[in-house]
PDB file of N, CA and C in Angstrom:
ATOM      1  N   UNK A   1     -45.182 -13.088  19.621  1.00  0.00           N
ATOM      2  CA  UNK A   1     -44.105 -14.053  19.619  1.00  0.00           C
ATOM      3  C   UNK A   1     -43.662 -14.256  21.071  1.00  0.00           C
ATOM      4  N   UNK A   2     -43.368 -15.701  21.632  1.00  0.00           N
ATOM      5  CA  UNK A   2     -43.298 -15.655  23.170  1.00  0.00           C
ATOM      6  C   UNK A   2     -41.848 -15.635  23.300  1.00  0.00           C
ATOM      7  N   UNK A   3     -41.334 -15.507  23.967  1.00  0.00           N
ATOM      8  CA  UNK A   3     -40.049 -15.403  24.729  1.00  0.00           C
ATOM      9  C   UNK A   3     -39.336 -16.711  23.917  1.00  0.00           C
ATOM     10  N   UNK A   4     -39.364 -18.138  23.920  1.00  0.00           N
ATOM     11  CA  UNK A   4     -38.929 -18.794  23.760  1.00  0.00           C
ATOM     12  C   UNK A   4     -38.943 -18.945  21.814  1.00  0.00           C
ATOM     13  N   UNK A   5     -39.965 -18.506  21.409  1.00  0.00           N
ATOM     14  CA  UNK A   5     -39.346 -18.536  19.891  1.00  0.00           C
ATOM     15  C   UNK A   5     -38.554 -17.695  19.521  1.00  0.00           C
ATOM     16  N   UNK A   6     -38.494 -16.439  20.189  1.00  0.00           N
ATOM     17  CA  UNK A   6     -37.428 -15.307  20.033  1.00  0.00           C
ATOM     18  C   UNK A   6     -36.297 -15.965  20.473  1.00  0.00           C
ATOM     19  N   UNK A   7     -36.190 -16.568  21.391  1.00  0.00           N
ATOM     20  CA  UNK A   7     -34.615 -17.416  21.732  1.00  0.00           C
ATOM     21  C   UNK A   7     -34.086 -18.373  20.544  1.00  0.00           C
ATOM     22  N   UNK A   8     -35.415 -18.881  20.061  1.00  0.00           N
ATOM     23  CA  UNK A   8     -35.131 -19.933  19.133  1.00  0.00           C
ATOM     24  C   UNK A   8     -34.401 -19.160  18.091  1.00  0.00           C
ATOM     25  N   UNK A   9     -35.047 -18.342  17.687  1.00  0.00           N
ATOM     26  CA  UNK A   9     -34.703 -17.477  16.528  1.00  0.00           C
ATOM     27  C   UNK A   9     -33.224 -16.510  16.103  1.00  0.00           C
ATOM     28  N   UNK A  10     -33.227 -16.864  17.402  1.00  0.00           N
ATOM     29  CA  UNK A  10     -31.646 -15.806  17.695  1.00  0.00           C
ATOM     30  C   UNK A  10     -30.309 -17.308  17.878  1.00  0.00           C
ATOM     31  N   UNK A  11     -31.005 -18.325  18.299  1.00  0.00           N
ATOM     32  CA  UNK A  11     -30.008 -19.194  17.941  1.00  0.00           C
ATOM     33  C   UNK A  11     -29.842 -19.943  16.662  1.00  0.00           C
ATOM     34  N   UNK A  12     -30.872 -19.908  15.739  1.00  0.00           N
ATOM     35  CA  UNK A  12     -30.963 -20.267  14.747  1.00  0.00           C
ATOM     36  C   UNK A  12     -30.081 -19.114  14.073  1.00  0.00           C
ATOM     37  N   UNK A  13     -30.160 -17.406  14.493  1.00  0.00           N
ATOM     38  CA  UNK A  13     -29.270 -16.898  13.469  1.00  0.00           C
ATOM     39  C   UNK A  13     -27.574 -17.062  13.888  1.00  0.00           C
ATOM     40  N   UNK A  14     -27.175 -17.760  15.318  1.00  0.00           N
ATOM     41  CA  UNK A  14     -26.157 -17.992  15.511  1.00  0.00           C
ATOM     42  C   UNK A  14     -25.446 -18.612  14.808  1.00  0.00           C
ATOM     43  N   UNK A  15     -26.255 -20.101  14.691  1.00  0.00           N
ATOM     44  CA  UNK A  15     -26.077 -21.450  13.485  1.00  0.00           C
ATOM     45  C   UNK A  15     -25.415 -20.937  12.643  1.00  0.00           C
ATOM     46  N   UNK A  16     -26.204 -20.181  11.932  1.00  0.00           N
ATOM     47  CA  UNK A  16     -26.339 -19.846  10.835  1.00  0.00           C
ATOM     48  C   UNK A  16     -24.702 -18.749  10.822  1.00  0.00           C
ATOM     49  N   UNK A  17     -24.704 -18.038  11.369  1.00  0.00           N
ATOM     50  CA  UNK A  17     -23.141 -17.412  11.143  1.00  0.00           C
ATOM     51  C   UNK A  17     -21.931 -17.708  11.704  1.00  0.00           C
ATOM     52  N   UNK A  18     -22.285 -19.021  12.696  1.00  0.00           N
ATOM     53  CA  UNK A  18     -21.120 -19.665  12.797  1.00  0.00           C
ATOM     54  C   UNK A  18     -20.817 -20.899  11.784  1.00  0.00           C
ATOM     55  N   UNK A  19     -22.108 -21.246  10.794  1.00  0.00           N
ATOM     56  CA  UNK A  19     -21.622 -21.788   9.797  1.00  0.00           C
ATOM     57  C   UNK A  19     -21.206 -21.224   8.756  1.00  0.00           C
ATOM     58  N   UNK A  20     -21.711 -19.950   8.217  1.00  0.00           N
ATOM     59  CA  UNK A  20     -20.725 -18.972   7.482  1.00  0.00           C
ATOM     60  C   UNK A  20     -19.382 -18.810   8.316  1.00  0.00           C
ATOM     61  N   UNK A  21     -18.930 -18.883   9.171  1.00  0.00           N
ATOM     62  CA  UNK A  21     -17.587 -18.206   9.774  1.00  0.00           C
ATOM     63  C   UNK A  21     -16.876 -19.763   9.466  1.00  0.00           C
ATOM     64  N   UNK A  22     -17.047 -21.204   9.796  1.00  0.00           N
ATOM     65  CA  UNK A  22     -16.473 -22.292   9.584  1.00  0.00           C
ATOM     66  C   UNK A  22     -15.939 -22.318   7.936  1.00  0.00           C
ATOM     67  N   UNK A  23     -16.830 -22.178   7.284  1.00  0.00           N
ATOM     68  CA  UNK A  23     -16.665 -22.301   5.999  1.00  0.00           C
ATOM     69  C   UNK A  23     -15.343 -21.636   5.558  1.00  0.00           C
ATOM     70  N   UNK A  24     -15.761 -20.068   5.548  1.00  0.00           N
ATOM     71  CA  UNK A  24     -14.811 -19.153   5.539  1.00  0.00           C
ATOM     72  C   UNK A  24     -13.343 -19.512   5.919  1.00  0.00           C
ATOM     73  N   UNK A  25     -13.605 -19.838   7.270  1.00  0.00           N
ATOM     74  CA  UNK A  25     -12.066 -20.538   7.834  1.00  0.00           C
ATOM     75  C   UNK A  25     -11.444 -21.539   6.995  1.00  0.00           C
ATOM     76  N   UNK A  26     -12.459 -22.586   6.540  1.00  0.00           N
ATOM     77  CA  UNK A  26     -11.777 -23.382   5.883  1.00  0.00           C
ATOM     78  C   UNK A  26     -11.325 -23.009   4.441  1.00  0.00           C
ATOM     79  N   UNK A  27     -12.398 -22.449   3.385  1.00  0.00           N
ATOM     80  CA  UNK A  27     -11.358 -21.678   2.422  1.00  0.00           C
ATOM     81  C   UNK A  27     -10.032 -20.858   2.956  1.00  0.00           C
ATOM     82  N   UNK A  28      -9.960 -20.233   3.696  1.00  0.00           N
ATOM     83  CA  UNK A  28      -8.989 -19.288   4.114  1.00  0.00           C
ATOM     84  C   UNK A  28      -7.495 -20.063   4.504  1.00  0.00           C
ATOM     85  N   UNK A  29      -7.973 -21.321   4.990  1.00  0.00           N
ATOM     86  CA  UNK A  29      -7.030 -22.598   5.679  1.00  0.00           C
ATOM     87  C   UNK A  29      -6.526 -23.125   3.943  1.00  0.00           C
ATOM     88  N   UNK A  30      -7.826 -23.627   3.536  1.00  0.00           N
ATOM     89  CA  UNK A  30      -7.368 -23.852   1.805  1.00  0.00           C
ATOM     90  C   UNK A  30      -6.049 -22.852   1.358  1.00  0.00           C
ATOM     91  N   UNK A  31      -6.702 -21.720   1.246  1.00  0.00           N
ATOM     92  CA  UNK A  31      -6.027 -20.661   0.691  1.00  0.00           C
ATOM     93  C   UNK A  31      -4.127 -20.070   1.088  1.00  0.00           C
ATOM     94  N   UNK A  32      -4.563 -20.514   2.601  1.00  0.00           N
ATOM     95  CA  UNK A  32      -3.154 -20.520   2.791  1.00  0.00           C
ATOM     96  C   UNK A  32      -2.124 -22.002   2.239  1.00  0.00           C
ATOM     97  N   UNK A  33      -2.753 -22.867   2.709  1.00  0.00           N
ATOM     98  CA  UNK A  33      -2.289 -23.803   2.338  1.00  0.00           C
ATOM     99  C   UNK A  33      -1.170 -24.144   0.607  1.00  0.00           C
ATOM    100  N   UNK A  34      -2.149 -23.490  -0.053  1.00  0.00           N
ATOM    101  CA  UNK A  34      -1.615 -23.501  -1.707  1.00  0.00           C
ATOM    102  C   UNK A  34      -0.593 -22.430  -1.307  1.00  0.00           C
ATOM    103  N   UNK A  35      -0.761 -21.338  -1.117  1.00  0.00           N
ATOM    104  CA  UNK A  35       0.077 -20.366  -0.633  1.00  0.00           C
ATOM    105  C   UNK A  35       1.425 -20.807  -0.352  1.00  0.00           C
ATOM    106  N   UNK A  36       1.896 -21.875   0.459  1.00  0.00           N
ATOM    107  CA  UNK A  36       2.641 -22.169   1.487  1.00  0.00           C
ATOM    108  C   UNK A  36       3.363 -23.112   0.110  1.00  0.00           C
ATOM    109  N   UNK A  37       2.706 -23.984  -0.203  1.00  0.00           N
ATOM    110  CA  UNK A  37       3.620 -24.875  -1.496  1.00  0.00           C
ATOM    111  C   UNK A  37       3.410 -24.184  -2.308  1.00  0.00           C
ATOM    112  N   UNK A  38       3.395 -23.302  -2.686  1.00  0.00           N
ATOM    113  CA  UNK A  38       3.695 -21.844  -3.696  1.00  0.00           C
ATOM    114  C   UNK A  38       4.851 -21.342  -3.200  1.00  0.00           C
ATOM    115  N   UNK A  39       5.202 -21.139  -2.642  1.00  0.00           N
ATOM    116  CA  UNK A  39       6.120 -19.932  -1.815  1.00  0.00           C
ATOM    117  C   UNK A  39       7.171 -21.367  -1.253  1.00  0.00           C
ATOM    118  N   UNK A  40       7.135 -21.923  -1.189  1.00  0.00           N
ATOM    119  CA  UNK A  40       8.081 -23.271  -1.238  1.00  0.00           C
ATOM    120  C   UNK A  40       8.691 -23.775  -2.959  1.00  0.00           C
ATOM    121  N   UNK A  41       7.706 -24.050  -3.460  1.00  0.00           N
ATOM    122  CA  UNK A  41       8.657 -24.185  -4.911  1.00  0.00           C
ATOM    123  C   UNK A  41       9.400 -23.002  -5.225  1.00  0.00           C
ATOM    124  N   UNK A  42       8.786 -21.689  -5.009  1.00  0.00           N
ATOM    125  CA  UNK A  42       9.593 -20.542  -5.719  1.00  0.00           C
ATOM    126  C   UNK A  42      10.839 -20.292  -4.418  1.00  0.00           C
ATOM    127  N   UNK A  43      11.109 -20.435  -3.988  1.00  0.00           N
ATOM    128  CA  UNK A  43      12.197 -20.484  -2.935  1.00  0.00           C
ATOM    129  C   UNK A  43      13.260 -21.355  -3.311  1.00  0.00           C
ATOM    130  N   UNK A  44      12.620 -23.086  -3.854  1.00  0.00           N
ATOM    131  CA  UNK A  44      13.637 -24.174  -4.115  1.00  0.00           C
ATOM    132  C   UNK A  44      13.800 -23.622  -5.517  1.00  0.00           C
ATOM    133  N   UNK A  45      12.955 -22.777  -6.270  1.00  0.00           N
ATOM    134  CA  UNK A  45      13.361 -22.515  -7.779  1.00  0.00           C
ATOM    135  C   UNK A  45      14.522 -21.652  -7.337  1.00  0.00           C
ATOM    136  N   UNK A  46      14.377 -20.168  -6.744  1.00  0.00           N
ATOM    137  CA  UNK A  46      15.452 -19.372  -6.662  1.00  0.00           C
ATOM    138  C   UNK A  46      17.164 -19.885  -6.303  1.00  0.00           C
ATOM    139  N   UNK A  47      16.554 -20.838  -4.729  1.00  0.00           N
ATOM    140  CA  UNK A  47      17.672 -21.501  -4.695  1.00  0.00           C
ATOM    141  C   UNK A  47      19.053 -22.222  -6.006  1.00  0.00           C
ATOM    142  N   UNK A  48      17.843 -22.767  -6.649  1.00  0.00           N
ATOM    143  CA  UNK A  48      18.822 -23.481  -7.587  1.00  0.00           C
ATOM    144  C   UNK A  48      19.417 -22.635  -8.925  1.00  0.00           C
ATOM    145  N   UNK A  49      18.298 -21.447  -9.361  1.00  0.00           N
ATOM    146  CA  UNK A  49      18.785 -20.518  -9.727  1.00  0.00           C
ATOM    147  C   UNK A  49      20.476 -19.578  -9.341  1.00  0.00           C
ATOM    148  N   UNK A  50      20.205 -19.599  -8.151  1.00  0.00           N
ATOM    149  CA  UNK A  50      21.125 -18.743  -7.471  1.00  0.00           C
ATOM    150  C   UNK A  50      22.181 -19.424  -7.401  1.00  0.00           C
ATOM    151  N   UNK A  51      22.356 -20.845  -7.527  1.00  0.00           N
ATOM    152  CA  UNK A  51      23.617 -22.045  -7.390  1.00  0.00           C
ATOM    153  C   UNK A  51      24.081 -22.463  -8.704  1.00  0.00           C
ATOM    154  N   UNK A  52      22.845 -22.099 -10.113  1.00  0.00           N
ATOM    155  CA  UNK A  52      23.500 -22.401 -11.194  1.00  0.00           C
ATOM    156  C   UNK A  52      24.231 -20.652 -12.223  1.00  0.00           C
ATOM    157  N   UNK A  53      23.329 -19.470 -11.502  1.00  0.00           N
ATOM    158  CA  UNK A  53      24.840 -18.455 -11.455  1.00  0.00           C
ATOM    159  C   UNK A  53      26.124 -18.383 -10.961  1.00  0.00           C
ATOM    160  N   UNK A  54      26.190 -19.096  -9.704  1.00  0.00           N
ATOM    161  CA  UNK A  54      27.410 -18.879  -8.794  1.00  0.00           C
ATOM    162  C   UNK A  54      28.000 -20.005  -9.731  1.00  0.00           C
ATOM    163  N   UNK A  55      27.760 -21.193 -10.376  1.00  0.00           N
ATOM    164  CA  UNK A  55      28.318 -22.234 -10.957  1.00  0.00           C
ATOM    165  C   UNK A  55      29.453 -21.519 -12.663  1.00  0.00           C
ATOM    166  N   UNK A  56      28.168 -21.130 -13.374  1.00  0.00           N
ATOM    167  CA  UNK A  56      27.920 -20.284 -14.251  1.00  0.00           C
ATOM    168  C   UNK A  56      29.797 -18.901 -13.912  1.00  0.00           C
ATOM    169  N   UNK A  57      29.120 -18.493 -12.910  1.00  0.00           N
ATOM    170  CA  UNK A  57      30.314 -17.291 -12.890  1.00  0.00           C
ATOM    171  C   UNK A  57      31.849 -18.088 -12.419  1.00  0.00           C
ATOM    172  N   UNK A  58      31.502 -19.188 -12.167  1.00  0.00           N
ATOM    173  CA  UNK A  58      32.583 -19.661 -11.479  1.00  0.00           C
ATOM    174  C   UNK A  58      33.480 -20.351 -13.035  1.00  0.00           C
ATOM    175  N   UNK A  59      32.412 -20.887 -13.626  1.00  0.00           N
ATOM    176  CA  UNK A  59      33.301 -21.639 -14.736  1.00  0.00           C
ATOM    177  C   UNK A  59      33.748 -20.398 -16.247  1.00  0.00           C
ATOM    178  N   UNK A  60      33.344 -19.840 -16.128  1.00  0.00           N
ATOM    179  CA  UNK A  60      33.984 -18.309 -16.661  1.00  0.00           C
ATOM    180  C   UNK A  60      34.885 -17.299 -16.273  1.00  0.00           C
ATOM    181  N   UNK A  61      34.837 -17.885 -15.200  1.00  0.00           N
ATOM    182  CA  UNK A  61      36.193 -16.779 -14.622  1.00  0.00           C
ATOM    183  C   UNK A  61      35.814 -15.374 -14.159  1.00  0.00           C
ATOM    184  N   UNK A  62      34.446 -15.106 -14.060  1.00  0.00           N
ATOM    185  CA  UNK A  62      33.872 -13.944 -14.070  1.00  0.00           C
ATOM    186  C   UNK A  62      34.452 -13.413 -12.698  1.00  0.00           C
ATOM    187  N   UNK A  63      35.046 -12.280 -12.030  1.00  0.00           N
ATOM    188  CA  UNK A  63      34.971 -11.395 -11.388  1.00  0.00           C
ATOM    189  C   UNK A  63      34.729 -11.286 -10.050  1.00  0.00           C
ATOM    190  N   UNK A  64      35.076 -11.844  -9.206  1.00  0.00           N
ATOM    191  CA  UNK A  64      34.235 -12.131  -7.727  1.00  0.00           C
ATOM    192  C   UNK A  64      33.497 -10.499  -6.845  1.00  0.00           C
ATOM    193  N   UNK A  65      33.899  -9.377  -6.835  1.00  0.00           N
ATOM    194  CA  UNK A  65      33.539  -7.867  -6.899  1.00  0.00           C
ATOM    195  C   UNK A  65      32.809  -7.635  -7.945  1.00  0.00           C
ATOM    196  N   UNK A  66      32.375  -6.538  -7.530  1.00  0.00           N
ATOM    197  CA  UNK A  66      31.653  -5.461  -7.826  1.00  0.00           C
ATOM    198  C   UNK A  66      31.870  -5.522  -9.662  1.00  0.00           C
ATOM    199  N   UNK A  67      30.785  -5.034 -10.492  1.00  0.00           N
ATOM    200  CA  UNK A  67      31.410  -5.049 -11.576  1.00  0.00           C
ATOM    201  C   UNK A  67      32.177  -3.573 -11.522  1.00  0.00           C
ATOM    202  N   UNK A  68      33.463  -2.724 -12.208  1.00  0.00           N
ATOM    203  CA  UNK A  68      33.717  -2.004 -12.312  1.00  0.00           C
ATOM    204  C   UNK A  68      32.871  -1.011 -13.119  1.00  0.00           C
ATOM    205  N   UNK A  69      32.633   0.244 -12.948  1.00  0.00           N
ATOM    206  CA  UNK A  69      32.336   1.406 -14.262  1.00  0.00           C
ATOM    207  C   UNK A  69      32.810   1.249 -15.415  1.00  0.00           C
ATOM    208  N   UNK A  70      31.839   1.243 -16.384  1.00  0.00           N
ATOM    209  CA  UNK A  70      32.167   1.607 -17.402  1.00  0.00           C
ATOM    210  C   UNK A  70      33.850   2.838 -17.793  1.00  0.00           C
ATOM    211  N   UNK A  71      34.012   2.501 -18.685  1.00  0.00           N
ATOM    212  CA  UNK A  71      35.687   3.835 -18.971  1.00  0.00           C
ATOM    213  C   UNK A  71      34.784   5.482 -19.476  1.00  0.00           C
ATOM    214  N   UNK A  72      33.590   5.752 -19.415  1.00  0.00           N
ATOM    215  CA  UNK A  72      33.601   6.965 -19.923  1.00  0.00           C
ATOM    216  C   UNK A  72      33.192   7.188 -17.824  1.00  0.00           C
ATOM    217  N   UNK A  73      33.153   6.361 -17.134  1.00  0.00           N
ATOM    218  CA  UNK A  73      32.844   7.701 -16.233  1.00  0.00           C
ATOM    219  C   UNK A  73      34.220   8.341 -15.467  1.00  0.00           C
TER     220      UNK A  73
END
């Protein structure tokens, strides 16, 4: 094998794992992506969660502290 197909050969396996490494990146880019509007709805869910307790405790009269102990302790 002369010098120059061995070069060939070693850039052909370059190709070749910098097109496995692109790919990869881009699932991984995918992957975050869903991630990110995942973790965005559950944030605007909690939010509104957390505004229809404070609503919730507010129109009940509930307690602004701590709840107290129970009377047996």
């Amino acid at each position: 094998m002369t010098e120059t197909e061995i070069l060939a050969e070693r850039i052909d396996g370059l190709e070749i794992r910098i097109a496995h490494q692109d790919h990869t990146i881009e699932e991984l880019s995918s992957t975050i992506a869903d991630q990110w509007k995942q973790i965005e709805d559950l944030t605007f869910r909690l939010t509104r969660l957390n505004e229809q307790m404070r609503d919730f405790e507010n129109s009940t009269g509930a307690p602004e502290g701590p709840e107290p102990p129970p009377p047996h302790y």
